[in-house]
PDB file of N, CA and C in Angstrom:
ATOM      1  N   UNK A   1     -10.137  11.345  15.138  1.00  0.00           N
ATOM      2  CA  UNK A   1     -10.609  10.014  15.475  1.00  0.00           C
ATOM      3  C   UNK A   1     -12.028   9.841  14.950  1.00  0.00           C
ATOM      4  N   UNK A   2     -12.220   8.707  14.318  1.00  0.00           N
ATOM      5  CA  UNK A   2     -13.492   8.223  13.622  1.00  0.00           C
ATOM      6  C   UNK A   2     -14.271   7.535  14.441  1.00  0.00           C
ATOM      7  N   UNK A   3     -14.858   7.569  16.058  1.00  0.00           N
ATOM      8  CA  UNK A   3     -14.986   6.880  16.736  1.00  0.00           C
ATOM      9  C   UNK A   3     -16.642   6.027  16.528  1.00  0.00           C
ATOM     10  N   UNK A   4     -17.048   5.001  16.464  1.00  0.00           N
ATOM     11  CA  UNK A   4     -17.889   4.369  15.881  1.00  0.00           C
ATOM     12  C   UNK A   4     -18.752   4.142  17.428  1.00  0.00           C
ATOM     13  N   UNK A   5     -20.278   4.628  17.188  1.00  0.00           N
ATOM     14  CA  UNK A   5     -20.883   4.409  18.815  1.00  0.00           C
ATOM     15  C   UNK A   5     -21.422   2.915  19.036  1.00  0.00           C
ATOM     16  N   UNK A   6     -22.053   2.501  20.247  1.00  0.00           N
ATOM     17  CA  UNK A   6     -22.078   1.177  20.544  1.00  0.00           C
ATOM     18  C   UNK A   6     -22.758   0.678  18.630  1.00  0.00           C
ATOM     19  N   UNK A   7     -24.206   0.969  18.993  1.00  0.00           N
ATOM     20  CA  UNK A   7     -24.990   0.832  18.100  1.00  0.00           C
ATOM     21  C   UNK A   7     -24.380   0.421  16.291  1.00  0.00           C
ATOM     22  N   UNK A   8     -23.636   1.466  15.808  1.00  0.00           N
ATOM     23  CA  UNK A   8     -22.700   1.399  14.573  1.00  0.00           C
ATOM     24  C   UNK A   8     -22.127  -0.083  14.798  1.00  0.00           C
ATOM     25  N   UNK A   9     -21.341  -0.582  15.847  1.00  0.00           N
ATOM     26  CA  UNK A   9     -21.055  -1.239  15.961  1.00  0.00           C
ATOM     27  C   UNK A   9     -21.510  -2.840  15.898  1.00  0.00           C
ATOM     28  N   UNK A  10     -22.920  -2.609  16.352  1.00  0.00           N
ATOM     29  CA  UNK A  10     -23.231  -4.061  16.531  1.00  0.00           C
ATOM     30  C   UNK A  10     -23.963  -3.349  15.108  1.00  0.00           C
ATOM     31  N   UNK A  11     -24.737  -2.615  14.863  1.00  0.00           N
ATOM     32  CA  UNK A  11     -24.990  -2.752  13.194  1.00  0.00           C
ATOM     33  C   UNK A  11     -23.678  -3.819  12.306  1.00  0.00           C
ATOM     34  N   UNK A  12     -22.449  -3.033  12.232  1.00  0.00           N
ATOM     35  CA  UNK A  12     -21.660  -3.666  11.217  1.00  0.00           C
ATOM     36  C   UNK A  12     -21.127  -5.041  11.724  1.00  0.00           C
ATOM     37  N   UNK A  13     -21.611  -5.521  12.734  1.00  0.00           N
ATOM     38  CA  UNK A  13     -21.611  -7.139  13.262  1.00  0.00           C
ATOM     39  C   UNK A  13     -22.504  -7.755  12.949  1.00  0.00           C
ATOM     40  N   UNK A  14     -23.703  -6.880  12.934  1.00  0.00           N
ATOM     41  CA  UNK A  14     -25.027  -7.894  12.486  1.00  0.00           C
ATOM     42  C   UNK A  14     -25.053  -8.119  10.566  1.00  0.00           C
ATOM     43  N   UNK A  15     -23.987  -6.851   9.973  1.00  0.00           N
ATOM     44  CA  UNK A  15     -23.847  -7.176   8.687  1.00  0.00           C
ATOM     45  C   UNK A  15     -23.227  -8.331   8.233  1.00  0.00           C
ATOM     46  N   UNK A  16     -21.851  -8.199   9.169  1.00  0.00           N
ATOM     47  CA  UNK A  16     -21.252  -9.566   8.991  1.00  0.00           C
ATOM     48  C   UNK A  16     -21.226 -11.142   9.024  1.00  0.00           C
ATOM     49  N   UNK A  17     -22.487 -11.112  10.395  1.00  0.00           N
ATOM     50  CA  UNK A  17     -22.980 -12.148  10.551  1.00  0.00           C
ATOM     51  C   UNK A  17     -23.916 -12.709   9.217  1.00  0.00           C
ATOM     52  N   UNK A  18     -24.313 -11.348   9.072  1.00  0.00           N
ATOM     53  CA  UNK A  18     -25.741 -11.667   8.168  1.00  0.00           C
ATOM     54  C   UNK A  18     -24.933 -12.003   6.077  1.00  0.00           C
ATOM     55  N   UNK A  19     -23.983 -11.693   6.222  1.00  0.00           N
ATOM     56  CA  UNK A  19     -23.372 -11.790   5.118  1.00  0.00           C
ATOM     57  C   UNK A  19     -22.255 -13.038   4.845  1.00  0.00           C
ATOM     58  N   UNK A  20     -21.908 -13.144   5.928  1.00  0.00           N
ATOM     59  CA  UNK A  20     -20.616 -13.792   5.805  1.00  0.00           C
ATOM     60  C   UNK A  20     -20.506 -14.827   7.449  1.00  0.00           C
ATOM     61  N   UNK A  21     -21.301 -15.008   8.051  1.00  0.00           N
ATOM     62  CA  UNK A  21     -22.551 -16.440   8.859  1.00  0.00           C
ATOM     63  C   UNK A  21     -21.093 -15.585  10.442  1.00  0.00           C
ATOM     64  N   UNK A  22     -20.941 -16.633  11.261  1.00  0.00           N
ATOM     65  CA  UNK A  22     -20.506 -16.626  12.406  1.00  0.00           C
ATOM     66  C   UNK A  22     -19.210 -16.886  12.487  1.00  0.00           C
ATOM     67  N   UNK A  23     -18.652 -17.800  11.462  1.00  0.00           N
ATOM     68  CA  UNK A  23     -17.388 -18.820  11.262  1.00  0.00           C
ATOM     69  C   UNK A  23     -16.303 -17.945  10.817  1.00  0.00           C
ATOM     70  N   UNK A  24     -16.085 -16.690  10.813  1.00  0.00           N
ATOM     71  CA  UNK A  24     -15.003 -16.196   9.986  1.00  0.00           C
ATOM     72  C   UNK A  24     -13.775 -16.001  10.711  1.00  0.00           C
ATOM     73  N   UNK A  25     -12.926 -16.455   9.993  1.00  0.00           N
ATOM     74  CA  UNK A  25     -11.204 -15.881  10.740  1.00  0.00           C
ATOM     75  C   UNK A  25     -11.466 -14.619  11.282  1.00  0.00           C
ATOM     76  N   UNK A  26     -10.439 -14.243  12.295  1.00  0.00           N
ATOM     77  CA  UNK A  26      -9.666 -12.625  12.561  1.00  0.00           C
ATOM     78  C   UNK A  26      -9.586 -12.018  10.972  1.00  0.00           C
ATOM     79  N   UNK A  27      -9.220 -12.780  10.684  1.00  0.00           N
ATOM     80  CA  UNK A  27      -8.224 -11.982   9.935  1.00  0.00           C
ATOM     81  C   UNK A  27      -9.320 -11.348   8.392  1.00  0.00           C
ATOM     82  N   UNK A  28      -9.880 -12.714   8.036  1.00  0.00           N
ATOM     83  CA  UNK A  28     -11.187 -12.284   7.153  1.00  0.00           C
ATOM     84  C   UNK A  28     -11.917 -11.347   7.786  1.00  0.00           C
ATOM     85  N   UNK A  29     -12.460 -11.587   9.486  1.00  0.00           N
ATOM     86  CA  UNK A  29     -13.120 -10.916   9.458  1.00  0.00           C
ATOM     87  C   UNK A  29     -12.614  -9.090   9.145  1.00  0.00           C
ATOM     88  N   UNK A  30     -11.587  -8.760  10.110  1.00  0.00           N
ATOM     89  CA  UNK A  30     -11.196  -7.443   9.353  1.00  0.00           C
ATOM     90  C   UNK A  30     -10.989  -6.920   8.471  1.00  0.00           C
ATOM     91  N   UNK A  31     -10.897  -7.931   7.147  1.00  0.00           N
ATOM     92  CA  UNK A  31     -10.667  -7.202   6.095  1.00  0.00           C
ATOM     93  C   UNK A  31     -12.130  -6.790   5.698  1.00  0.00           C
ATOM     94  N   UNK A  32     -12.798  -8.057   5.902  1.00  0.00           N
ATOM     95  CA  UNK A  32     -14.636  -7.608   5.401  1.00  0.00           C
ATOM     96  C   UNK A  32     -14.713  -6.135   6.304  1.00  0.00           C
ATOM     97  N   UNK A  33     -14.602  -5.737   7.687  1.00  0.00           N
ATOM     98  CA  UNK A  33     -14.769  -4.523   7.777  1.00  0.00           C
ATOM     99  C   UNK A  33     -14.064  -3.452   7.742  1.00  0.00           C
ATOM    100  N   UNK A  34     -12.869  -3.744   7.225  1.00  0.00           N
ATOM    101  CA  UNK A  34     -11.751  -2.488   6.385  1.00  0.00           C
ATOM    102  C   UNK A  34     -12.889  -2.131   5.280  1.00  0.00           C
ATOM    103  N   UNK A  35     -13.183  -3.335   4.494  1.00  0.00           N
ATOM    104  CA  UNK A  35     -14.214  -3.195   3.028  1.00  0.00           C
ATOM    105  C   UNK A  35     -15.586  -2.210   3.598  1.00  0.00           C
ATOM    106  N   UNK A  36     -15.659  -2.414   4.899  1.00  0.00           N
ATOM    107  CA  UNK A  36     -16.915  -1.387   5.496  1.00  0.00           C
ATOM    108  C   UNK A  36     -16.637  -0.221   5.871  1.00  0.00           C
ATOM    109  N   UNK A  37     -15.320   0.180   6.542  1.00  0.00           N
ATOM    110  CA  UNK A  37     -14.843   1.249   6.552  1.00  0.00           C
ATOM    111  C   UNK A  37     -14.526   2.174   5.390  1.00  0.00           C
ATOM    112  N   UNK A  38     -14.147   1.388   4.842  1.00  0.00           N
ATOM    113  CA  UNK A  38     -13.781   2.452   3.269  1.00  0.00           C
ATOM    114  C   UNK A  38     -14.999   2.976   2.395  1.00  0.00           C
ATOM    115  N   UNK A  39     -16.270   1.761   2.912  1.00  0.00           N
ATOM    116  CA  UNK A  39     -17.725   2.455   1.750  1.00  0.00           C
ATOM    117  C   UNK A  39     -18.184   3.401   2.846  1.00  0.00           C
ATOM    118  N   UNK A  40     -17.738   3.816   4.158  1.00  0.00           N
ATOM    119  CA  UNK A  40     -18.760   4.373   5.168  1.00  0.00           C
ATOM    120  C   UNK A  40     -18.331   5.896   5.186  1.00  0.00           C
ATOM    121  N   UNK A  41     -18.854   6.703   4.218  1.00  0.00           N
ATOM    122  CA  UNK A  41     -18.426   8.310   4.495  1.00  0.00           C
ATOM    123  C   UNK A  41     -18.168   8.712   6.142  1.00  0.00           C
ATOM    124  N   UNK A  42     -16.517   9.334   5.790  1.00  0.00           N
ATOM    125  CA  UNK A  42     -16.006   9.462   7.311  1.00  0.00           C
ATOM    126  C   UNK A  42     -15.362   8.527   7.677  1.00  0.00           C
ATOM    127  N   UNK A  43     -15.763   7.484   7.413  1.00  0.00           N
ATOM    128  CA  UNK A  43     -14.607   5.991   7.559  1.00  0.00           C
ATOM    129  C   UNK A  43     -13.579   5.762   7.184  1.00  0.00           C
ATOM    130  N   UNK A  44     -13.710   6.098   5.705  1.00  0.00           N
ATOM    131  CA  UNK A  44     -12.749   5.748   4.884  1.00  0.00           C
ATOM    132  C   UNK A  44     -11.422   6.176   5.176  1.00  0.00           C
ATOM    133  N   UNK A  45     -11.169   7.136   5.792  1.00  0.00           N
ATOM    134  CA  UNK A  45      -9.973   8.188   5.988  1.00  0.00           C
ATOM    135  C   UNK A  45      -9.044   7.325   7.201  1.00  0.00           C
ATOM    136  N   UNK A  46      -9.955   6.574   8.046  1.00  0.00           N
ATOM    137  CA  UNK A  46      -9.650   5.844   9.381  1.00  0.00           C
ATOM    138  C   UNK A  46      -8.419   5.516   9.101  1.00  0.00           C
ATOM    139  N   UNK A  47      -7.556   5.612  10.254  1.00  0.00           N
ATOM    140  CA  UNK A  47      -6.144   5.579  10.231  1.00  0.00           C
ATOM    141  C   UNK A  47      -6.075   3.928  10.627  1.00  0.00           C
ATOM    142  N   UNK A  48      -4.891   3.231  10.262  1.00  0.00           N
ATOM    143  CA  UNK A  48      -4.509   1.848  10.092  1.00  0.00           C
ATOM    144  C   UNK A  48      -4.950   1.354  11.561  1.00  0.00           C
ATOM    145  N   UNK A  49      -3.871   2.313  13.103  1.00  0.00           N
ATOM    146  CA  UNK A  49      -4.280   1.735  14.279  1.00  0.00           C
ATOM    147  C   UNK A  49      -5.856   1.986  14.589  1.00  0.00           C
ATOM    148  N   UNK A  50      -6.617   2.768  14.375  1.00  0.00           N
ATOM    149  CA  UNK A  50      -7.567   3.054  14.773  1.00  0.00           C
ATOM    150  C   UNK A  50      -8.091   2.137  13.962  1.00  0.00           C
ATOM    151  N   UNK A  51      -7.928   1.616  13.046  1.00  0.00           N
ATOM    152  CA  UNK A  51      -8.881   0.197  12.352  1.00  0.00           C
ATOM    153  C   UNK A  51      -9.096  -0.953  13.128  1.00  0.00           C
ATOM    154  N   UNK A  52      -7.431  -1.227  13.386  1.00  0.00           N
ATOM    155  CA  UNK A  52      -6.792  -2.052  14.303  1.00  0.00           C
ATOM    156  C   UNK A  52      -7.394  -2.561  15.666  1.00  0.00           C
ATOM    157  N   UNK A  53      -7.679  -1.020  16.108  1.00  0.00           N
ATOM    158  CA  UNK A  53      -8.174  -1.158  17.534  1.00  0.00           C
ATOM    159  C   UNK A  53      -9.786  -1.382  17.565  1.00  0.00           C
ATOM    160  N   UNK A  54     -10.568  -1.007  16.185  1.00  0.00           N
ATOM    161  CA  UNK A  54     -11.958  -1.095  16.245  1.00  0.00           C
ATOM    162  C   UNK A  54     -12.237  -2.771  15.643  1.00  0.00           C
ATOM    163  N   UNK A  55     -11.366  -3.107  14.838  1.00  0.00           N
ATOM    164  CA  UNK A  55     -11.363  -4.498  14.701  1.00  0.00           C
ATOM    165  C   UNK A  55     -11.529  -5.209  15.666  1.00  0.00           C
ATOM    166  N   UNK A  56      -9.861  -5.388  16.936  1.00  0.00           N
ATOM    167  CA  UNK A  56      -9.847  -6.010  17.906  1.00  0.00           C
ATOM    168  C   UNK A  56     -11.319  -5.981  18.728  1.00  0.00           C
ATOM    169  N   UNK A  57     -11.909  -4.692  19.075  1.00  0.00           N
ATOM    170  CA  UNK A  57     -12.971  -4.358  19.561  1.00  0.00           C
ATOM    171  C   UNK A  57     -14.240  -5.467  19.677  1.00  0.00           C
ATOM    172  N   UNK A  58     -14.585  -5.144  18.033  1.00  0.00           N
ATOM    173  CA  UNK A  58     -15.953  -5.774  17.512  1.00  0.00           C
ATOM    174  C   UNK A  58     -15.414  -7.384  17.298  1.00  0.00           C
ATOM    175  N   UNK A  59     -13.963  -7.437  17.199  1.00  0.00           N
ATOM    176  CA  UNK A  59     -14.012  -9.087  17.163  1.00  0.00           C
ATOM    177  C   UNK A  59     -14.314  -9.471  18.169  1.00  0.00           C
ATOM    178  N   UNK A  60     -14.123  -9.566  19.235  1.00  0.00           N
ATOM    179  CA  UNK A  60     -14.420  -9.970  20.304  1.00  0.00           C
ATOM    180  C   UNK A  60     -15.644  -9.864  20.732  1.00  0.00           C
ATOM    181  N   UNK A  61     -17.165  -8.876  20.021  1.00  0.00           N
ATOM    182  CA  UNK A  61     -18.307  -9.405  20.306  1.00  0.00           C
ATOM    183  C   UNK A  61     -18.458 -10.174  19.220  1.00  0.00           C
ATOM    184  N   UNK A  62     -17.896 -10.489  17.831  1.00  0.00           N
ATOM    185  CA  UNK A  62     -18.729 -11.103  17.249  1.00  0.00           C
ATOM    186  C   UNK A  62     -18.251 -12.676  17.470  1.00  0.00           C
ATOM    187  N   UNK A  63     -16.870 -12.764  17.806  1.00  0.00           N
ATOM    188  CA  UNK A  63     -16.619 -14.089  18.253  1.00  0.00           C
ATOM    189  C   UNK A  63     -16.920 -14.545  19.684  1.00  0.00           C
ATOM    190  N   UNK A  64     -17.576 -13.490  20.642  1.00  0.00           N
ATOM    191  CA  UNK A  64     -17.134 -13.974  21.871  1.00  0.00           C
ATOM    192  C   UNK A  64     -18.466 -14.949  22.071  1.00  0.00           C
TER     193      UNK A  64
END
């Protein structure tokens, strides 16, 4: 398990925001951080559900 701590987390939210504004789909938004998982040594390997579940995760702070 690639488990990402609070901090990592709102880092790659504050990327997204900062790249790609507040407005993004589900669905954009995960792919923009699949595209972050795969450049992040150790990430890349992240298994599909465990994407899945860190997606659902961080969507919900960056949309909530």
């Amino acid at each position: 398990m690639n488990a990402l701590s609070v901090d990592e987390k709102n880092r790659l939210i504050e990327l997204v925001v900062d790249e790609f504004g507040s407005g993004l789909a589900f669905d954009d938004f995960a792919a923009v951080l699949r595209g972050y998982f795969d450049d992040i040594p150790g990430l890349e390997t992240m298994g599909a559900d465990e994407a899945n579940e860190q997606n659902n995760l961080m969507w919900s702070q960056y949309h909530g």
